[in-house]
N, C-alpha and C. Protein backbone atom coordinates (compact mmCIF):
# COMPACT_ATOMS: atom_id res chain seq x y z
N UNK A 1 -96.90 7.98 61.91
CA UNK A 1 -97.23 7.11 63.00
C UNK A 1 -97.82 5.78 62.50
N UNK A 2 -98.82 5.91 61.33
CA UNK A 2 -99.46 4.30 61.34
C UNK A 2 -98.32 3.68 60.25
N UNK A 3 -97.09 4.59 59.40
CA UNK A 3 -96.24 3.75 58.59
C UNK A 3 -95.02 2.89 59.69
N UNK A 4 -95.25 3.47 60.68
CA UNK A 4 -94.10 3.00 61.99
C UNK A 4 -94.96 1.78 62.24
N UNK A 5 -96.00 1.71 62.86
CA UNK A 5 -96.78 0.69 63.06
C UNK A 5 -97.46 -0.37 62.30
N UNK A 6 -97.27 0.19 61.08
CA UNK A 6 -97.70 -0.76 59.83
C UNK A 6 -96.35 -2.07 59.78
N UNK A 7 -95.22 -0.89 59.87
CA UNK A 7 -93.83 -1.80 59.57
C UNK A 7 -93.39 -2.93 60.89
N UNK A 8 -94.28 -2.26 62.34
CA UNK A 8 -93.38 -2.99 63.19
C UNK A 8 -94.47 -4.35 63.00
N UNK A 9 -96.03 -4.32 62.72
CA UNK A 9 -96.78 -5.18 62.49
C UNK A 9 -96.38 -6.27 61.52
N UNK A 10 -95.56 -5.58 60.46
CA UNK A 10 -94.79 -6.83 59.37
C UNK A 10 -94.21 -7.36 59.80
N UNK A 11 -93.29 -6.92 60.82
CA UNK A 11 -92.13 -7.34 61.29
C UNK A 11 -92.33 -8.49 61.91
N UNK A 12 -93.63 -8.46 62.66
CA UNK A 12 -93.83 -9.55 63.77
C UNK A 12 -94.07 -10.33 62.69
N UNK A 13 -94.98 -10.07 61.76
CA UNK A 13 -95.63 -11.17 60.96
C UNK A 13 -94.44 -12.08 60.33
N UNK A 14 -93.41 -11.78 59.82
CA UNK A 14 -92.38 -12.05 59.71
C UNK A 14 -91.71 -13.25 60.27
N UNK A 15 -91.58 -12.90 61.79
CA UNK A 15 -91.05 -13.53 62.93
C UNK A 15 -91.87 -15.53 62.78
N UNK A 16 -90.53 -16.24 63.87
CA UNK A 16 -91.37 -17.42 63.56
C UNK A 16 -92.38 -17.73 64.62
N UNK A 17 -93.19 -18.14 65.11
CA UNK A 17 -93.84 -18.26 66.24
C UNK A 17 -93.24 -18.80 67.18
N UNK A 18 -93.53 -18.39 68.74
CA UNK A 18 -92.84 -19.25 69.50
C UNK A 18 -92.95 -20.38 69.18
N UNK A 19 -94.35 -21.05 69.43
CA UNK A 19 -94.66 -22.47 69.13
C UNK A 19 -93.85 -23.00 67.90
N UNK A 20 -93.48 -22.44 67.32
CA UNK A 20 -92.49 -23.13 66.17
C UNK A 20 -91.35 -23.29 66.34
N UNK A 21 -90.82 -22.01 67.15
CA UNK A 21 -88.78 -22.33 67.53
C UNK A 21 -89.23 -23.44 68.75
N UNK A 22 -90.35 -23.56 69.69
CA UNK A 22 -89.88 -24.39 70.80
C UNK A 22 -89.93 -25.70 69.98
N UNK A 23 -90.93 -26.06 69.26
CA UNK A 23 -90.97 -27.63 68.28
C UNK A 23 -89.59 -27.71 67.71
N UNK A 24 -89.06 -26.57 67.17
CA UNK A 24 -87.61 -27.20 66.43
C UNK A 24 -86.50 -27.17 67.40
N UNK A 25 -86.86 -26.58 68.74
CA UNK A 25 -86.01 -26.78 70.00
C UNK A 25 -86.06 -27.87 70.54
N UNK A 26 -87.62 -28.79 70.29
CA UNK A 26 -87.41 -29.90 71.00
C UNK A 26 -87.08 -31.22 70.25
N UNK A 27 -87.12 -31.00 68.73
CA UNK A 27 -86.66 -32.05 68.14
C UNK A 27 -85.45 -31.82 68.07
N UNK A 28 -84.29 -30.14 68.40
CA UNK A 28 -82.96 -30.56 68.14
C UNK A 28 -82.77 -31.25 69.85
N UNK A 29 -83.11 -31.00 70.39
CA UNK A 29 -82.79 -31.66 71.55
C UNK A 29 -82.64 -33.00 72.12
N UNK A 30 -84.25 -33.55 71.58
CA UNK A 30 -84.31 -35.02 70.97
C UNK A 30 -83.07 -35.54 70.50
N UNK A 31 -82.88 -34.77 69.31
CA UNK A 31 -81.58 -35.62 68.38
C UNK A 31 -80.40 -35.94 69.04
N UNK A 32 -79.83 -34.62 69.70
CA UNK A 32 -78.73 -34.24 70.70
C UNK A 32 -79.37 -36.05 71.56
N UNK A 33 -80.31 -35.87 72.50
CA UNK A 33 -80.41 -36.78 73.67
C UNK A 33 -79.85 -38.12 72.95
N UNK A 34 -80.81 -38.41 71.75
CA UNK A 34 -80.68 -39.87 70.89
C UNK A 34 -78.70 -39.38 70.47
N UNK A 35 -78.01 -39.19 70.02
CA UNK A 35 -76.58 -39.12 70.01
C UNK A 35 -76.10 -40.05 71.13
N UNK A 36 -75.98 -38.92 72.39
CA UNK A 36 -75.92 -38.91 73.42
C UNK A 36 -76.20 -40.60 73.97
N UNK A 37 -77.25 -41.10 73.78
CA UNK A 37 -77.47 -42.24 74.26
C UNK A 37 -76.96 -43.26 73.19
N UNK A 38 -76.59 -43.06 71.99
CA UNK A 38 -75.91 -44.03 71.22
C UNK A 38 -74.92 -44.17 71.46
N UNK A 39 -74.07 -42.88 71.95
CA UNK A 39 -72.61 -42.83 72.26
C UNK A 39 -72.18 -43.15 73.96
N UNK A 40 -73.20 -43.49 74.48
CA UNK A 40 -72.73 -43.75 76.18
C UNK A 40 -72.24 -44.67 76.69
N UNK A 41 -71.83 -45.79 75.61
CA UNK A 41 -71.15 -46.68 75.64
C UNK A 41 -69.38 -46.64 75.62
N UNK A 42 -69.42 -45.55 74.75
CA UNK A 42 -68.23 -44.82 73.66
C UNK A 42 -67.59 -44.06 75.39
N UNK A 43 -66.15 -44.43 76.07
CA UNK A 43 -65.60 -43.90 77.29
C UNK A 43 -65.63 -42.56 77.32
N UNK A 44 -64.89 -41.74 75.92
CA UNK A 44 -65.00 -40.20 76.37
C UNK A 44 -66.38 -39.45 75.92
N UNK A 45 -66.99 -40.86 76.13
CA UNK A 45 -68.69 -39.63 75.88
C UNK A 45 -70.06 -40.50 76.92
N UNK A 46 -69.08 -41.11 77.95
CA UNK A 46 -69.96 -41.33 79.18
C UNK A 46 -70.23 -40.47 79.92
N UNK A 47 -69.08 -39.58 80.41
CA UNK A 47 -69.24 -38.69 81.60
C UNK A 47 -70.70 -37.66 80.71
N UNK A 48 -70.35 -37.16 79.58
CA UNK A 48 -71.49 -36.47 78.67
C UNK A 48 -72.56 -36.39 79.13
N UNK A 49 -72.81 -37.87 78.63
CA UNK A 49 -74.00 -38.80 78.78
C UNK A 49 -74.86 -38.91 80.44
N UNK A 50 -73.63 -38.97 81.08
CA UNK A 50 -74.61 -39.04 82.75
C UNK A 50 -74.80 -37.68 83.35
N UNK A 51 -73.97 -36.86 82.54
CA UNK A 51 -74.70 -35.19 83.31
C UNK A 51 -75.97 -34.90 82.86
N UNK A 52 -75.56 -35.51 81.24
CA UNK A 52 -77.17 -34.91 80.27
C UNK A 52 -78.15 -35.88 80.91
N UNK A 53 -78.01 -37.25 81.36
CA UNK A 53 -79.19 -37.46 81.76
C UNK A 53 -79.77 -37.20 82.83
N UNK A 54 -78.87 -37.09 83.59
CA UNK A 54 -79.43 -36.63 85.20
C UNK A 54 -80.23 -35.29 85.16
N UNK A 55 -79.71 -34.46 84.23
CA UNK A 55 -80.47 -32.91 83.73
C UNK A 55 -82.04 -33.48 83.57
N UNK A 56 -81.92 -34.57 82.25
CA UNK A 56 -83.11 -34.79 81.29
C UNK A 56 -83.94 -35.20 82.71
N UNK A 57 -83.32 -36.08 83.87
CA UNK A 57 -84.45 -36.80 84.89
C UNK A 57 -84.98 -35.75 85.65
N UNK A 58 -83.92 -34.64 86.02
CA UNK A 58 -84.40 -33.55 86.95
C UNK A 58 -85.30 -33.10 86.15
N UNK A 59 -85.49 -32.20 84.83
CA UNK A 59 -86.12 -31.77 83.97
C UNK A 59 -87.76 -32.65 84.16
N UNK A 60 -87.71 -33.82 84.30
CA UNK A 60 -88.81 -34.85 83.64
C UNK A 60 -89.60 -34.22 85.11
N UNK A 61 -88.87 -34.61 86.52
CA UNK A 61 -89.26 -34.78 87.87
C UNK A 61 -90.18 -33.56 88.06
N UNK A 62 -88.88 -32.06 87.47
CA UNK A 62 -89.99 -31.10 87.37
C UNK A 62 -91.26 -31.14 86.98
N UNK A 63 -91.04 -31.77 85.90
CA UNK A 63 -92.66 -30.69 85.04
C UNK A 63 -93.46 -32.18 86.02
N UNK A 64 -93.03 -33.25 86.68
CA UNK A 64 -94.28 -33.87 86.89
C UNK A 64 -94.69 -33.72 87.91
N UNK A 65 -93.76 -32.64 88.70
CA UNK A 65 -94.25 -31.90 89.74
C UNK A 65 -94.72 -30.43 89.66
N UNK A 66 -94.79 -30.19 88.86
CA UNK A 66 -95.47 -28.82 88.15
C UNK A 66 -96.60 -29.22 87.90
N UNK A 67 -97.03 -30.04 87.09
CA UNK A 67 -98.18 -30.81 86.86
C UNK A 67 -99.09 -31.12 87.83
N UNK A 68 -98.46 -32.24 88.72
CA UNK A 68 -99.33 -32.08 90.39
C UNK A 68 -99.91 -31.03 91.15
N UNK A 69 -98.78 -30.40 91.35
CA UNK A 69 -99.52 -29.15 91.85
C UNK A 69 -100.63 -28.26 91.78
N UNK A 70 -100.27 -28.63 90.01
CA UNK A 70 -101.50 -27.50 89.05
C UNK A 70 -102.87 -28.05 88.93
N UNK A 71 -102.34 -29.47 89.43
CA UNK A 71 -104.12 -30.12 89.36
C UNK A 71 -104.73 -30.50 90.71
N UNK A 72 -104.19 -29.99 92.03
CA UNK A 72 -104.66 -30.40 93.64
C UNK A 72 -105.57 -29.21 93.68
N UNK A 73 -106.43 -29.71 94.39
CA UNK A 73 -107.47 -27.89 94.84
C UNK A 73 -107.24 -27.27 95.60
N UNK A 74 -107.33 -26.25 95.46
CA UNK A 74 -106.76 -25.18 96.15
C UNK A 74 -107.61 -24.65 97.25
């Protein structure tokens, strides 16, 4: 029992932290966006470009309405 639990304890230790895949999630994302906006000039990579941003604005609108909410009194 504690060699099962010794091993699944490595295991985690192992693992990368969330906080670490979301940072390298948000700099590949970054990169992707910066592409994206270099190329929106470029015809077959406009349409791309205006879905991903309309996402990125909905995305933004959220959290700054997530935000509001979380700070009105209740």
């Amino acid at each position: 029992m504690i060699l099962k639990k010794t091993r699944r304890n490595s295991g985690l230790r192992q693992m990368e932290s969330a906080s670490s895949v979301r940072r390298s999630l948000e700099r590949s994302l970054r990169s992707y966006l910066n592409m994206l906006t270099a190329l929106k000039e470029v015809p077959d990579w406009q349409d791309a470009y205006a879905e991903i941003n309309e996402l990125v604005k909905a995305a933004k609108n959220s959290a700054v309405a997530r935000k509001k909410n979380n700070e009105e009194p209740e």
